[in-house]
N, C-alpha and C. Protein backbone atom coordinates (compact mmCIF):
# COMPACT_ATOMS: atom_id res chain seq x y z
N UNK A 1 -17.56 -15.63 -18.30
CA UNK A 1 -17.46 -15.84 -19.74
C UNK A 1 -16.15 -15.23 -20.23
N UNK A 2 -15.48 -15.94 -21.26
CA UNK A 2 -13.91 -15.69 -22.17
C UNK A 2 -14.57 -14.98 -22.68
N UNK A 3 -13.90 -13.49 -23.07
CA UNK A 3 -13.94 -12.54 -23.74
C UNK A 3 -13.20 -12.64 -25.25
N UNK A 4 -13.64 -13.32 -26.30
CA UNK A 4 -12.87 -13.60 -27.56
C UNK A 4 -12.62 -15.42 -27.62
N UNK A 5 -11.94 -15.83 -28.69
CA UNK A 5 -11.14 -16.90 -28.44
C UNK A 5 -9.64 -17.19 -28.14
N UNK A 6 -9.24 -16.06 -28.82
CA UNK A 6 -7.55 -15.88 -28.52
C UNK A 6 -6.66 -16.11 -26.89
N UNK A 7 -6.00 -16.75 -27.47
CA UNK A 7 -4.83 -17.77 -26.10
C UNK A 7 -4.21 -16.62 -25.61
N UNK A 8 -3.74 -15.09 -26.42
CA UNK A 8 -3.76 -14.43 -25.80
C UNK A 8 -4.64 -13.31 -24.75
N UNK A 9 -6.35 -13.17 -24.92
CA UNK A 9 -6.65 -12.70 -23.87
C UNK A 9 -6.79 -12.67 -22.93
N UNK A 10 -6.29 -11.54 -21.78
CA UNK A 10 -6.02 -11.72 -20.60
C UNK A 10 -7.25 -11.42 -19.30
N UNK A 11 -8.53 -10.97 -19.94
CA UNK A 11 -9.52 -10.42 -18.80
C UNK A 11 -10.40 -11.30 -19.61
N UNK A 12 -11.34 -12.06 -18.65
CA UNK A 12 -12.67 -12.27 -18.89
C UNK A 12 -13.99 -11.00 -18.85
N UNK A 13 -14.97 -11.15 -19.62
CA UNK A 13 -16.12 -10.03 -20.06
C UNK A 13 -16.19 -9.27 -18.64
N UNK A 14 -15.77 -10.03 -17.32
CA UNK A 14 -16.42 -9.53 -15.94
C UNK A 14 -15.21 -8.92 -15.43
N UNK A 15 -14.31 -8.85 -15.99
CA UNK A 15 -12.87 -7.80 -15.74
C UNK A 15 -11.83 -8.42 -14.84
N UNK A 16 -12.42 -10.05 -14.68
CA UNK A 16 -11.15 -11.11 -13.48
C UNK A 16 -10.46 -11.38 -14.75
N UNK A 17 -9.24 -11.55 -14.84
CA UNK A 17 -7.69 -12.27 -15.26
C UNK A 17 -8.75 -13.70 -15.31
N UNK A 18 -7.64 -14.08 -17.03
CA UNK A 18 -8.44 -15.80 -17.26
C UNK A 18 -7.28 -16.23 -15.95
N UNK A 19 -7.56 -17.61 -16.10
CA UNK A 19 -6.54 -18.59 -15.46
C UNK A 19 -5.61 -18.66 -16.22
N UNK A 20 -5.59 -18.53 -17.20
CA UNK A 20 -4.23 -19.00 -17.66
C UNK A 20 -3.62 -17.56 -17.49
N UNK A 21 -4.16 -16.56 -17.77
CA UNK A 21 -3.61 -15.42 -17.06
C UNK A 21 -2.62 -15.08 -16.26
N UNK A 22 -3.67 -15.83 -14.91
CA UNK A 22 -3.10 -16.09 -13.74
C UNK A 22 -2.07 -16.79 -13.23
N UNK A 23 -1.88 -17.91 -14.05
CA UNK A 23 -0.62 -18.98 -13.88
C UNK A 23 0.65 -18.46 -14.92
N UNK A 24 0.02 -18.06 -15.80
CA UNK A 24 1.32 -17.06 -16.62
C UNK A 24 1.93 -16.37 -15.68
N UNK A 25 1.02 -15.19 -15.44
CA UNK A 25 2.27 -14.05 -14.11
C UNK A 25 2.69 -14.70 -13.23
N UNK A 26 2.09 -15.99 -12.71
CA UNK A 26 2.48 -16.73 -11.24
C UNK A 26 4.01 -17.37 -11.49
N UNK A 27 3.91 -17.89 -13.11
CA UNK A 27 4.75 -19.02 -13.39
C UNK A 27 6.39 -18.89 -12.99
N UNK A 28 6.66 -17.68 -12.97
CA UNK A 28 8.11 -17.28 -12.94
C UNK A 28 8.46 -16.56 -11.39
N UNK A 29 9.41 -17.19 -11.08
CA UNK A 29 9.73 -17.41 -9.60
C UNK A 29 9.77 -15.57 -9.33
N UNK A 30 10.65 -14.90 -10.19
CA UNK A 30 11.10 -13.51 -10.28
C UNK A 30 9.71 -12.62 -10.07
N UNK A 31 8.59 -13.17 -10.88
CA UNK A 31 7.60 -12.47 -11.30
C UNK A 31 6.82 -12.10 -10.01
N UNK A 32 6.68 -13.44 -9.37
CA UNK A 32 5.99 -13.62 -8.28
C UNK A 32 6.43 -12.92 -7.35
N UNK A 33 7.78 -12.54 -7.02
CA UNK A 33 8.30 -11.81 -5.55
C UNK A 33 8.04 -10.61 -6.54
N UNK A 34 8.23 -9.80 -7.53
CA UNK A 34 7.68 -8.76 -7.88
C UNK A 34 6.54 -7.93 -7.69
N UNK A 35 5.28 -9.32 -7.98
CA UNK A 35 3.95 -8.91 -7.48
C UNK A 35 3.95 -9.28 -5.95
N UNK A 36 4.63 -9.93 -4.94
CA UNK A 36 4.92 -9.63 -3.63
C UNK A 36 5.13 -8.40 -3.18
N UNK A 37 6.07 -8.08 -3.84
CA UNK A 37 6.91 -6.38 -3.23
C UNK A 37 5.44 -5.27 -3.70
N UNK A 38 5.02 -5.64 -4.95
CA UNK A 38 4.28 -4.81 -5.19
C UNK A 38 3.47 -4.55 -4.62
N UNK A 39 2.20 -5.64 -4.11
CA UNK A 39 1.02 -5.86 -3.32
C UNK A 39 0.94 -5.02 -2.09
N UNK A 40 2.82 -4.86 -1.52
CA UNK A 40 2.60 -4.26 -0.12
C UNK A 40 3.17 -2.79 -0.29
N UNK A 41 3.58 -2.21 -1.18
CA UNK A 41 3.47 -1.32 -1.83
C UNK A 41 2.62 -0.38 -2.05
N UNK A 42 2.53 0.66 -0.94
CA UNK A 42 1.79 2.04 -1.41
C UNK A 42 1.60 3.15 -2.52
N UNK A 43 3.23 3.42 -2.68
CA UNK A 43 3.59 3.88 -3.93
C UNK A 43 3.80 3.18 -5.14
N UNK A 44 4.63 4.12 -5.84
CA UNK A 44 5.72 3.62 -7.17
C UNK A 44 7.16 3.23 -6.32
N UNK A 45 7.41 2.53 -7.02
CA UNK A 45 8.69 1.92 -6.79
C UNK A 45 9.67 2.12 -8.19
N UNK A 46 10.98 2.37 -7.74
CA UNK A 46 11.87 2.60 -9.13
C UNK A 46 11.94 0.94 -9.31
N UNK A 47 12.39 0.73 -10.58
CA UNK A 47 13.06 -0.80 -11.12
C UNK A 47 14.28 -0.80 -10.27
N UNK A 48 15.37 -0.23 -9.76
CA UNK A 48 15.88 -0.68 -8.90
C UNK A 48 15.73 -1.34 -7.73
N UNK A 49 15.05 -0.14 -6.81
CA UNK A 49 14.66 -0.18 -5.52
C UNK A 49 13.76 -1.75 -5.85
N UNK A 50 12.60 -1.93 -6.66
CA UNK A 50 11.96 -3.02 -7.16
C UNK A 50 12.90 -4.42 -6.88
N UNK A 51 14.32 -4.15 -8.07
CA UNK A 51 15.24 -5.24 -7.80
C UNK A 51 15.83 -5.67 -6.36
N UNK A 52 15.83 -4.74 -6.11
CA UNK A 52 16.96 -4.29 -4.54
C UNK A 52 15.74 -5.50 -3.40
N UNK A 53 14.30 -5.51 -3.66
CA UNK A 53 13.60 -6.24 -2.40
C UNK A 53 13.44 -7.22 -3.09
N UNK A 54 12.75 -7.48 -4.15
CA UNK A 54 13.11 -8.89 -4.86
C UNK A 54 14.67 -9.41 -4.36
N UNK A 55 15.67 -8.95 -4.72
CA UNK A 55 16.86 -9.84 -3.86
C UNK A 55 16.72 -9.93 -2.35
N UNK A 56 16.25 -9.08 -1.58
CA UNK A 56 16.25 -9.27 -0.63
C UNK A 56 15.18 -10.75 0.21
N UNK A 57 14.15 -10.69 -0.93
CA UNK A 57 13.47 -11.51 -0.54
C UNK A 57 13.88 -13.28 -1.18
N UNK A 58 14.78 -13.16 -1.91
CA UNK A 58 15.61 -14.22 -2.64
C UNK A 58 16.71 -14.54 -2.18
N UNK A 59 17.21 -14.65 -1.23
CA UNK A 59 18.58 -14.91 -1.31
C UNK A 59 19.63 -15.85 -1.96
N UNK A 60 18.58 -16.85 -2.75
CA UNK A 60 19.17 -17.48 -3.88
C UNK A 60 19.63 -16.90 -5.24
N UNK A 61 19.26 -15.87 -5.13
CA UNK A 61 20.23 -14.84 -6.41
C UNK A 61 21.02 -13.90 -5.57
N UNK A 62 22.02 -14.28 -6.44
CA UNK A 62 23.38 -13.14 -6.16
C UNK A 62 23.57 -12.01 -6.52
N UNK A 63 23.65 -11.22 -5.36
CA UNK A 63 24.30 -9.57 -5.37
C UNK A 63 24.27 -9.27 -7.61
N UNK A 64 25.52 -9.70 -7.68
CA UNK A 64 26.15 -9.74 -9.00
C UNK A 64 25.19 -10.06 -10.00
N UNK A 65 24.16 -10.80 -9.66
CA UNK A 65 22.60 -10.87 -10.76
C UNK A 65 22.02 -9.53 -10.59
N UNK A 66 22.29 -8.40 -10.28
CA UNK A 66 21.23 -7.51 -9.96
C UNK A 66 21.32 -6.66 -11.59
N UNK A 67 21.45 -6.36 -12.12
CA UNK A 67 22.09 -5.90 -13.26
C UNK A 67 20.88 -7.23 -14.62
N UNK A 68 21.16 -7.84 -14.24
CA UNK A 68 20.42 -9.18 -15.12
C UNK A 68 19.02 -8.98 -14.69
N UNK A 69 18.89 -8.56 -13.44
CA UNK A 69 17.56 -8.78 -12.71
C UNK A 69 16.71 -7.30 -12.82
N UNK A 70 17.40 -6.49 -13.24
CA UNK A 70 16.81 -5.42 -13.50
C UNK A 70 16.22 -5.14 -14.80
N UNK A 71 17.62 -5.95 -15.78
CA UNK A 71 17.18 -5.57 -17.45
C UNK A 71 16.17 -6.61 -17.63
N UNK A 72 15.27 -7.85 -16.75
CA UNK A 72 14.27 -8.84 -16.96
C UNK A 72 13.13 -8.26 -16.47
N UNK A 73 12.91 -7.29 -15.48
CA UNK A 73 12.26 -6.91 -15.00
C UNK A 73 11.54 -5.65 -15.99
N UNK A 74 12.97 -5.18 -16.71
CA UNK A 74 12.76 -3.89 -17.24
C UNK A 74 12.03 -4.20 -19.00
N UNK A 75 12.08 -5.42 -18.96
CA UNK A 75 11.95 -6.36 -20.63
C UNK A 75 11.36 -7.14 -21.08
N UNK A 76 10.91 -7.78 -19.89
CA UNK A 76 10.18 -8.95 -19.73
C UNK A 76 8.83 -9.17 -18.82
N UNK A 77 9.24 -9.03 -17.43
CA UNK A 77 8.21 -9.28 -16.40
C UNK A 77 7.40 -7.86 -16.29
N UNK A 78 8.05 -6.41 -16.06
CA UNK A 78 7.36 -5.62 -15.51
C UNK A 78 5.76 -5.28 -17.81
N UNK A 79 6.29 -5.12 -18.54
CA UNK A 79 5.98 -5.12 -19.84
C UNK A 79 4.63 -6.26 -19.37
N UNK A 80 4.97 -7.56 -19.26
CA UNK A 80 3.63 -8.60 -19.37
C UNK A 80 2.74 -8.06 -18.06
N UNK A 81 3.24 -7.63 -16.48
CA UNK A 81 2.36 -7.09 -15.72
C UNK A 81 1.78 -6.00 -16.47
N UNK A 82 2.16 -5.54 -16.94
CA UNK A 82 1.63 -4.02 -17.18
C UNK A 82 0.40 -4.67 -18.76
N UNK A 83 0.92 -5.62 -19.30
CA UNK A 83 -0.06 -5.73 -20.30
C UNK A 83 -1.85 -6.45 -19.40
N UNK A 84 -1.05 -7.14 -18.30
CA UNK A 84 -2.41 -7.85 -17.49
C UNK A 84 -3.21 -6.87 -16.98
N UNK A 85 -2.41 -5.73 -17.07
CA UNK A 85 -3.64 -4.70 -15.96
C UNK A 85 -3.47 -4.49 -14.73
N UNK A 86 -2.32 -5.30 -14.24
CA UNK A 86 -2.16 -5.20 -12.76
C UNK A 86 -1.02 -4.38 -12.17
N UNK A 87 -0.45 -3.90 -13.49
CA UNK A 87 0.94 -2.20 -12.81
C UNK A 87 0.91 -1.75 -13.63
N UNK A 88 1.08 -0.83 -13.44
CA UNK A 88 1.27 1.24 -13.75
C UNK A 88 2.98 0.65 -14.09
N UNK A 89 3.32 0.74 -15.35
CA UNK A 89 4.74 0.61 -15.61
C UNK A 89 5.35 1.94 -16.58
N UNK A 90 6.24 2.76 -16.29
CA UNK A 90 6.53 3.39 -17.23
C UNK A 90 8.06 3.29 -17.61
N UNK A 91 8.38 2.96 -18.77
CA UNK A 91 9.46 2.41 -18.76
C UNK A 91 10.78 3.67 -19.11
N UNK A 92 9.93 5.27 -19.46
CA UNK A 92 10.97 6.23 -19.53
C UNK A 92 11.23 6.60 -18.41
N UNK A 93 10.20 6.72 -17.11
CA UNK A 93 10.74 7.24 -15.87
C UNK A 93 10.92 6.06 -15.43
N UNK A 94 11.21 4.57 -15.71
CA UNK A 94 11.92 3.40 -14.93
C UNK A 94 10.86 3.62 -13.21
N UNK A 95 9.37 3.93 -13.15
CA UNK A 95 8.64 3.86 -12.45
C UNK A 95 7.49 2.85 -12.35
N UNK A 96 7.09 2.04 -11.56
CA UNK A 96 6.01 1.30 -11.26
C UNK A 96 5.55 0.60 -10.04
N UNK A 97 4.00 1.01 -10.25
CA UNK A 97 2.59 0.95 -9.64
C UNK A 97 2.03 0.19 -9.50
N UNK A 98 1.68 -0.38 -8.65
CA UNK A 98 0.80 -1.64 -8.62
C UNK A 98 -0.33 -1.35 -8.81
N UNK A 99 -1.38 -1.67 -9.48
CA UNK A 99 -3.14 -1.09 -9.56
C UNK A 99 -4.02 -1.69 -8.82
N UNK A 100 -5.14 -1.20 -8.13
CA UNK A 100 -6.29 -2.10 -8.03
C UNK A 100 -5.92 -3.34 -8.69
N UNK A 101 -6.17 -3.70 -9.20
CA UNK A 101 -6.58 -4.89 -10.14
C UNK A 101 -5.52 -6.14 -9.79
N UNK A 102 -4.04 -5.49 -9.03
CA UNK A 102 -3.24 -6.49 -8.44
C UNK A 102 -3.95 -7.53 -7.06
N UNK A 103 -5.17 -7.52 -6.25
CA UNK A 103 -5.60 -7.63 -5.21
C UNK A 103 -6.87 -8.99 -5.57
N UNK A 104 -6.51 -8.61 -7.16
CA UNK A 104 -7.30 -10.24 -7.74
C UNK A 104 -6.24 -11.43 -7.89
N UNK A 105 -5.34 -11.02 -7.84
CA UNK A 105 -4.03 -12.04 -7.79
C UNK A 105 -3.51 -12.17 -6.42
N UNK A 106 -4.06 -11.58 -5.46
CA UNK A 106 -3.60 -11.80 -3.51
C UNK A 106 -3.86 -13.47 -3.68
N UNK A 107 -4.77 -13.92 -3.39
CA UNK A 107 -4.82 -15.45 -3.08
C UNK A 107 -4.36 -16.00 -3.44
N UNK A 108 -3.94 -15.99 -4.80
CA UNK A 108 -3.16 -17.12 -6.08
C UNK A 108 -1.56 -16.80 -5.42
N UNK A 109 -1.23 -15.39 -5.07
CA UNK A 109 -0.12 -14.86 -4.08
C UNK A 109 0.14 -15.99 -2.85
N UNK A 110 -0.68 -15.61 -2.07
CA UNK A 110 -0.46 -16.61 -0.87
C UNK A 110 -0.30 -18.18 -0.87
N UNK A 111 -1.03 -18.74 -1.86
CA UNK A 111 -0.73 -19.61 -2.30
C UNK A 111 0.70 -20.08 -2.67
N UNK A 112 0.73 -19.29 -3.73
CA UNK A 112 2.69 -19.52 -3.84
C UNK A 112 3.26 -19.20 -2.77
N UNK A 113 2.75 -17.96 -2.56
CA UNK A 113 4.07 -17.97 -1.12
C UNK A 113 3.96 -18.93 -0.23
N UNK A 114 3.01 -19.63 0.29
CA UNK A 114 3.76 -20.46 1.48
C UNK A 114 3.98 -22.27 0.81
N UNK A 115 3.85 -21.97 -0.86
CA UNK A 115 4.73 -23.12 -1.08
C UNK A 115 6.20 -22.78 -1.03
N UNK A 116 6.50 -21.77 -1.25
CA UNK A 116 7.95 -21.02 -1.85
C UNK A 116 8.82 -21.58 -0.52
């Protein structure tokens, strides 16, 4: 069961991410190798180090995007993970966590990844 009517809520009453949820964080190519790096991720990761395997795992963005790819991460993508419930983001120590709650998004993960 939808918890409310609003297009913005993000957990159903039983604490799973709606679908549209789910295809929101999925939707953005960046987002997705984010919650990649994250998933295998024990710790916190700085927003750099963060950027630094996202490129690594992209090689379709350039060195010279890293700077762009940090302030999206730092503004955009890591802010909406952190509103879903699925990272520990703190944006004064430039630190983040992946939570429990990232391991409801593994399958919808694998999925993309071996379309990618």
């Amino acid at each position: 069961m939808i918890r409310g009517s609003s297009s913005r809520d993000v957990r159903r009453t039983d604490g799973e991410p709606t679908i549209e949820t789910v295809f929101e964080l999925l939707a953005n190519r960046q987002r997705r190798y984010a919650l990649h790096c994250l998933s295998g991720s024990r710790g916190p990761l700085s927003v750099t180090d963060l950027a630094r395997r996202i490129e690594r795992r992209d090689p379709r963005d350039s060195a010279s995007s890293r700077m762009e790819r940090k302030t999206a991460l730092r503004h955009c993508h890591l802010p909406k993970l952190r509103a879903a419930n699925v990272v520990d983001y703190d944006p004064d120590t430039g630190q983040v966590r992946p939570r429990s709650e990232l391991t409801r998004l593994e399958p919808f993960l694998e999925l993309a990844r071996a379309e990618e």
